[in-house]
Structure formats: C-alpha cells, structure tokens
C-alpha atoms as a PDB file:
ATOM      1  CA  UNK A   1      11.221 -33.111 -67.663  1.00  0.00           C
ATOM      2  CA  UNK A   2       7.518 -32.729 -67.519  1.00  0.00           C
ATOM      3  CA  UNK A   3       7.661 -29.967 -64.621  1.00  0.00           C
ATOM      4  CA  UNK A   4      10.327 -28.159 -67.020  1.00  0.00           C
ATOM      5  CA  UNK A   5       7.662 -27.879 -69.759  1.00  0.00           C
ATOM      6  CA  UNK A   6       4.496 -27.021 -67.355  1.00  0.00           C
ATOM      7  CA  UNK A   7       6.901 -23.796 -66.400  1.00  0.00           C
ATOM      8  CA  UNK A   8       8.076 -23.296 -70.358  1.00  0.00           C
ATOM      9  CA  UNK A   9       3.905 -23.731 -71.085  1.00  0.00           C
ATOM     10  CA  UNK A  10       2.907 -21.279 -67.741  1.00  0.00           C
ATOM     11  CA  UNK A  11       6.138 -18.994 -69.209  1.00  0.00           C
ATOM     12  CA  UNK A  12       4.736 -18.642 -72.448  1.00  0.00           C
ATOM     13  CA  UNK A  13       1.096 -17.856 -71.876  1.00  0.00           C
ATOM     14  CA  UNK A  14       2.043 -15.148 -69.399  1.00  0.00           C
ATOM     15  CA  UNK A  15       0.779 -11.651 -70.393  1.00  0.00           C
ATOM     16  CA  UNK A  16       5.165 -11.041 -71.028  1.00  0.00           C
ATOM     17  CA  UNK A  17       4.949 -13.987 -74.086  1.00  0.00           C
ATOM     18  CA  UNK A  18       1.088 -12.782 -75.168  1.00  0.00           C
ATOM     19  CA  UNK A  19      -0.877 -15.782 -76.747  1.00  0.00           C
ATOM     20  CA  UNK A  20      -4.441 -16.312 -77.341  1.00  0.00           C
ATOM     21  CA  UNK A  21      -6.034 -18.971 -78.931  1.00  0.00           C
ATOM     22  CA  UNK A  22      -8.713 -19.347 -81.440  1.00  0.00           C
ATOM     23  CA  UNK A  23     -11.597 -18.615 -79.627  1.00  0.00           C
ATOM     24  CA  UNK A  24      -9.870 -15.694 -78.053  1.00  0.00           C
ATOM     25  CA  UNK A  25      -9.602 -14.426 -81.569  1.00  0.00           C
ATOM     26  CA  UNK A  26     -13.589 -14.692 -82.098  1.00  0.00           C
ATOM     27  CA  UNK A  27     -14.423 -13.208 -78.485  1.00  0.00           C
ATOM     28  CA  UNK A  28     -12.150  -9.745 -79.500  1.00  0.00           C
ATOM     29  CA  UNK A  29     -13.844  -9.601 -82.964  1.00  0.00           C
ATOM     30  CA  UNK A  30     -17.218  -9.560 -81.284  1.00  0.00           C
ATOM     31  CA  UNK A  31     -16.141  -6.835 -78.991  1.00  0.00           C
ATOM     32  CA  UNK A  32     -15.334  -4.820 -82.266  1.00  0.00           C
ATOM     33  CA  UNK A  33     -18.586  -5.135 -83.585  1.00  0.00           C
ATOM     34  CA  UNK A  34     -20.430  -4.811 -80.087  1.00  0.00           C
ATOM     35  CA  UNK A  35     -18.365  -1.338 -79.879  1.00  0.00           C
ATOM     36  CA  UNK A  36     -18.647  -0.161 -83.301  1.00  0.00           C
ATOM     37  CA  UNK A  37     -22.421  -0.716 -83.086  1.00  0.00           C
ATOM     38  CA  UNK A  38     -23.073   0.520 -79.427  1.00  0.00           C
ATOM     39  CA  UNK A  39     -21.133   3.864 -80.790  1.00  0.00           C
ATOM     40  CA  UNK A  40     -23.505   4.224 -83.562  1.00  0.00           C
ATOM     41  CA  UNK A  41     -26.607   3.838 -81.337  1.00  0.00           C
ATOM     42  CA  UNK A  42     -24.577   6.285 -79.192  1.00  0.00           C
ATOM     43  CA  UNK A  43     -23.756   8.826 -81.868  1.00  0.00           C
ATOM     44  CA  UNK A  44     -27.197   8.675 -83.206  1.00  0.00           C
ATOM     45  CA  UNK A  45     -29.672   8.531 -79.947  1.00  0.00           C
ATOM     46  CA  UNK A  46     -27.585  10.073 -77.256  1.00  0.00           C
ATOM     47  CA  UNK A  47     -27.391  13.892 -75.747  1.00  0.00           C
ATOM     48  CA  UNK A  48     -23.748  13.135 -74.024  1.00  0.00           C
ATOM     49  CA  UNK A  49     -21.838  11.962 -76.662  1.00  0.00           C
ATOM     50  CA  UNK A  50     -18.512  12.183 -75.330  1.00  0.00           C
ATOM     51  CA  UNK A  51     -19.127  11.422 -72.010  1.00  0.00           C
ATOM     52  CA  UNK A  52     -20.893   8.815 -72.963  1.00  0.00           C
ATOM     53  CA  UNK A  53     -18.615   7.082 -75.410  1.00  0.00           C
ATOM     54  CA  UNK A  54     -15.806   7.410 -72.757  1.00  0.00           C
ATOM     55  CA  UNK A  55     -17.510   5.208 -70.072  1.00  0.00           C
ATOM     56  CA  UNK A  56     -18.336   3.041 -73.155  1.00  0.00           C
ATOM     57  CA  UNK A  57     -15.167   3.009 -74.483  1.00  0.00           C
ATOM     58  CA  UNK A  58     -13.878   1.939 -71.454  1.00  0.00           C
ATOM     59  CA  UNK A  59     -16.298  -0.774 -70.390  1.00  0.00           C
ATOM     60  CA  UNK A  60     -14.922  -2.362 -73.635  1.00  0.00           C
ATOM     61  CA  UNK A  61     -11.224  -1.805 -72.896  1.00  0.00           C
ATOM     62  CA  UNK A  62     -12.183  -4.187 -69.655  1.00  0.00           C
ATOM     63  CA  UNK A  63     -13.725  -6.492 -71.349  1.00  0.00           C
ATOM     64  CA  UNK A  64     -11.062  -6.464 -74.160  1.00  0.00           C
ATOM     65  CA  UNK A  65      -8.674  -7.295 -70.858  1.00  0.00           C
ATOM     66  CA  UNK A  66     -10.712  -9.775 -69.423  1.00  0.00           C
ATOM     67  CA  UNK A  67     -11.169 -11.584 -72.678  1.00  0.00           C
ATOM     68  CA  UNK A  68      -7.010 -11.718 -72.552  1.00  0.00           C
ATOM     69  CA  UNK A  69      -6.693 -12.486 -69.103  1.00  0.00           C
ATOM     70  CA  UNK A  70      -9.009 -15.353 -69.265  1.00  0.00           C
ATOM     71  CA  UNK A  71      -7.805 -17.037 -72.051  1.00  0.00           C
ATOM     72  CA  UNK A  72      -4.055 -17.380 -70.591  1.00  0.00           C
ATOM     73  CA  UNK A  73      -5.664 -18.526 -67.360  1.00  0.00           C
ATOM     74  CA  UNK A  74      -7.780 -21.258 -68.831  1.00  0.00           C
ATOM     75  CA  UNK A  75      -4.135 -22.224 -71.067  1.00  0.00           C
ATOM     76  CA  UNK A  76      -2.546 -22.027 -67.603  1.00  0.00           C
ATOM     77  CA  UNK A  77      -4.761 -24.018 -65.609  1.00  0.00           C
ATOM     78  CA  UNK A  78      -4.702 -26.658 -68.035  1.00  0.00           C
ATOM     79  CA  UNK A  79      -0.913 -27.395 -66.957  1.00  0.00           C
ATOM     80  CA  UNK A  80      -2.309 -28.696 -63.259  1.00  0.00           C
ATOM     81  CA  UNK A  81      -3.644 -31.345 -61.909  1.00  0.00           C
ATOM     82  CA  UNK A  82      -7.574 -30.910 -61.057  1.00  0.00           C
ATOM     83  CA  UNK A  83      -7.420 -29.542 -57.839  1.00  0.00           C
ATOM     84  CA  UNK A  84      -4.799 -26.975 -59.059  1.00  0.00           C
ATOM     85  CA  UNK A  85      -6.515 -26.018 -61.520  1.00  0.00           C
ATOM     86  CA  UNK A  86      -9.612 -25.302 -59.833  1.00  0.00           C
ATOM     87  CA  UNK A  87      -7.800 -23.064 -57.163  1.00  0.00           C
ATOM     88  CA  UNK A  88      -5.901 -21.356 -60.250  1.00  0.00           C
ATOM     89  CA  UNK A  89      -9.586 -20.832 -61.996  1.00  0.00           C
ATOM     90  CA  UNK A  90     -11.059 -19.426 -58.741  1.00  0.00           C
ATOM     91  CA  UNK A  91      -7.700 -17.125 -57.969  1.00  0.00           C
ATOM     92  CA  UNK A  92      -8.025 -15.668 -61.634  1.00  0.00           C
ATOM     93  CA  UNK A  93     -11.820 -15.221 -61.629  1.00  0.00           C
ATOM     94  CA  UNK A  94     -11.522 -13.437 -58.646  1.00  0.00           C
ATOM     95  CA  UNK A  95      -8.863 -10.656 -59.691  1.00  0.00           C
ATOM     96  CA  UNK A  96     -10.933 -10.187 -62.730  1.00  0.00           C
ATOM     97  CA  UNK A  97     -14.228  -9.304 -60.721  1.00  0.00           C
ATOM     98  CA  UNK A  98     -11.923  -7.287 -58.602  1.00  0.00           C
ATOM     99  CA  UNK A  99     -10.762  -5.495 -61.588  1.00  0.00           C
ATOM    100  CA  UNK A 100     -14.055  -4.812 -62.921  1.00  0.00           C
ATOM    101  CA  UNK A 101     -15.589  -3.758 -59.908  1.00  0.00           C
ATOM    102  CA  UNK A 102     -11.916  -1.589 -59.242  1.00  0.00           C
ATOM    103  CA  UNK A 103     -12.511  -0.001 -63.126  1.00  0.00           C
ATOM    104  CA  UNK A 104     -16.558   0.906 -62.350  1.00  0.00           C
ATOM    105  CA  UNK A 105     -15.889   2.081 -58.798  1.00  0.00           C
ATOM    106  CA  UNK A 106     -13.109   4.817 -60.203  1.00  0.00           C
ATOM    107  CA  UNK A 107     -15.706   5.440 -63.134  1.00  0.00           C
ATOM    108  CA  UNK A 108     -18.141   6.343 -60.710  1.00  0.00           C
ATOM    109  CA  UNK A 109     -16.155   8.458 -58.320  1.00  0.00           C
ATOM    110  CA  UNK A 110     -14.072  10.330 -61.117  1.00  0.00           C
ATOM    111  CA  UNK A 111     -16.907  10.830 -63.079  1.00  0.00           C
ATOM    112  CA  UNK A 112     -14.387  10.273 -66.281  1.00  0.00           C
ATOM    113  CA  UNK A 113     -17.242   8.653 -68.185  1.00  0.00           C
ATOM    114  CA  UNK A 114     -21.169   7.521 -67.616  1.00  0.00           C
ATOM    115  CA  UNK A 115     -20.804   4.474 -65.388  1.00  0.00           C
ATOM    116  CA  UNK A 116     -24.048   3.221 -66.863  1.00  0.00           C
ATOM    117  CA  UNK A 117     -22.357   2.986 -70.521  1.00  0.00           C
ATOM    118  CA  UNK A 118     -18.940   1.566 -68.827  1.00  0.00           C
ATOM    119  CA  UNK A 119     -21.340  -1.606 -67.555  1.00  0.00           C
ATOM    120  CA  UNK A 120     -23.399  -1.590 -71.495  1.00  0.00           C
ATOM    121  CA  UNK A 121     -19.210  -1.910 -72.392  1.00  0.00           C
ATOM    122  CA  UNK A 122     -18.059  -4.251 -69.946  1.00  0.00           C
ATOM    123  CA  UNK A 123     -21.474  -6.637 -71.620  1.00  0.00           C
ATOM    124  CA  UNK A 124     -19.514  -6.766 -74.602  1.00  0.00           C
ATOM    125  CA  UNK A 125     -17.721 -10.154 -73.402  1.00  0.00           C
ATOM    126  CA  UNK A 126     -21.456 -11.535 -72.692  1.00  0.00           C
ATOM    127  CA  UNK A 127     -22.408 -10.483 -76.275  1.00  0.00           C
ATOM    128  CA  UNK A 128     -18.980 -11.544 -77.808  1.00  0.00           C
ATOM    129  CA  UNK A 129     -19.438 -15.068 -76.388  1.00  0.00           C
ATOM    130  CA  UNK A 130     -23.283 -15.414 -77.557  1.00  0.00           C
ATOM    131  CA  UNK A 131     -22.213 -14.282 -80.816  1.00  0.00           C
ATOM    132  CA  UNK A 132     -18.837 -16.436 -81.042  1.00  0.00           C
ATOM    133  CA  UNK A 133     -20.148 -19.693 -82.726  1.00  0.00           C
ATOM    134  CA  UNK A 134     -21.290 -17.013 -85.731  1.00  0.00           C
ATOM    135  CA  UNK A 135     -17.980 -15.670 -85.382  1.00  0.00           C
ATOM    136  CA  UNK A 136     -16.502 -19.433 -85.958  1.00  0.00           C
ATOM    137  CA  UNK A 137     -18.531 -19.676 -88.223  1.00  0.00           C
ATOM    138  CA  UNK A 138     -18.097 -17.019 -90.409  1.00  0.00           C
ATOM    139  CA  UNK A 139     -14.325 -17.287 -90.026  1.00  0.00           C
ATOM    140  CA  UNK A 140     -13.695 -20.807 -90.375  1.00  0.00           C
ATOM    141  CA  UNK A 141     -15.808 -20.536 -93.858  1.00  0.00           C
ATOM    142  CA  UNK A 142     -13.415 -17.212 -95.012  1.00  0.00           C
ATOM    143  CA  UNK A 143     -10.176 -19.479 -94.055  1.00  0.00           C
ATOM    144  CA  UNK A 144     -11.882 -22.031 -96.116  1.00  0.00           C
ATOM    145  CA  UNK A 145     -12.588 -20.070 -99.495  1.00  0.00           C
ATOM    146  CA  UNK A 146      -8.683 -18.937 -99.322  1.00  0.00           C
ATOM    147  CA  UNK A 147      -7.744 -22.724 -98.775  1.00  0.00           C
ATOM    148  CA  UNK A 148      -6.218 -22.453 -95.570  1.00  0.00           C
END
C-alpha cells in the first residue's frame, strides 16, 4: 500500500499533473518583478533593446523552468528513503545545469539574444530566492487581511 501511494505522490508531481507548492508560488512572483524591473533598466539605459530583452527574456523563461523543475524534484525526492533521495537530488540538479548551460550555449552560437542578458535572466532564481521571505511575507499578510 505504501509503494502504491509513493507512485500516486511521484505521478502527481510529474510535470503531466503540474503542482507547485507555496514557496514555488513566491520564487515565480519574484521572477516577475526581477523581469519587469530588469526590462525597465533595459528600456531606459540600453542601445539594443530588442536584442537585449530577448536574451533577457529568455534567461528568465529558464529560470521560470528551473524554479518548476525543482520544486517537483524536491516533492519527489521526499517519497525515498535518504540515499534515494540524494541520488534523485543529484540526477535532477544535474539535468538542470545541463539545461542551462544547453539554453546559454545555443544563445551564444545563434546569436538569438545577448548571452550576457540571458545569464542577468537566468539570476532571477538567485534574486527570487533572496527576496522570497519578503514575498512570504507580504503574501501571507494579504491572505490575512481577506481572512483566509
């Protein structure tokens, strides 16, 4: 019975049955703001606009996915036993460095966007994490004045 629910558990937070929890939630908001801010500073200081805001654009888009990816991997990984879940941490850390480095190396060779701005884009999950208590914060005092 208890393998039946690890697989109904591993099922549901595949990328097929999309969940993300709480602090998921927070990490995506402060990507919003980190973009929305980074395209002002891009719209207001920068000769490339465009070209530019693509690579920017996209840096964000990857860290949008890693945010995602990470947060059904840590849900997953919490359905093994301690040495499964540190080989299921490592596996999934790993294909998200190999994504990253997959996403800049393509930026750099198709020259879609400014590789530079893809990597100020891709810092949005560094940002989004410092900021995420604020985020709780903030949140978690909104829910409160609504009585939730």
């Amino acid at each position: 019975m208890e393998d039946n629910l690890q697989e109904k558990i591993q099922k549901r937070n595949r990328f097929g049955g999309l969940h993300i929890n709480q602090t998921g939630i927070e990490l995506v908001i402060g990507n919003v703001f980190y973009y929305i801010l980074g395209q002002i500073l891009i719209l207001i200081f920068v000769d490339k606009k465009l070209y530019v805001s693509i690579g920017f654009f996209l840096g964000v888009v990857l860290s949008l996915i890693m945010i995602i990816h990470m947060a059904i991997s840590i849900e997953q990984a919490m359905c093994f036993n301690e040495k499964e879940a540190y080989k299921h941490v490592k596996k999934t850390t790993a294909m998200r460095m190999l994504l990253c480095m997959t996403v800049l190396v393509v930026v750099g060779i198709t020259n879609v966007g400014n590789i530079i701005a893809t990597l100020f884009g891709v810092m949005a999950l560094k940002v989004s994490a410092y900021i995420q208590p604020l985020t709780h914060k903030v949140l978690d005092r909104k829910s409160t004045e609504k009585g939730r």
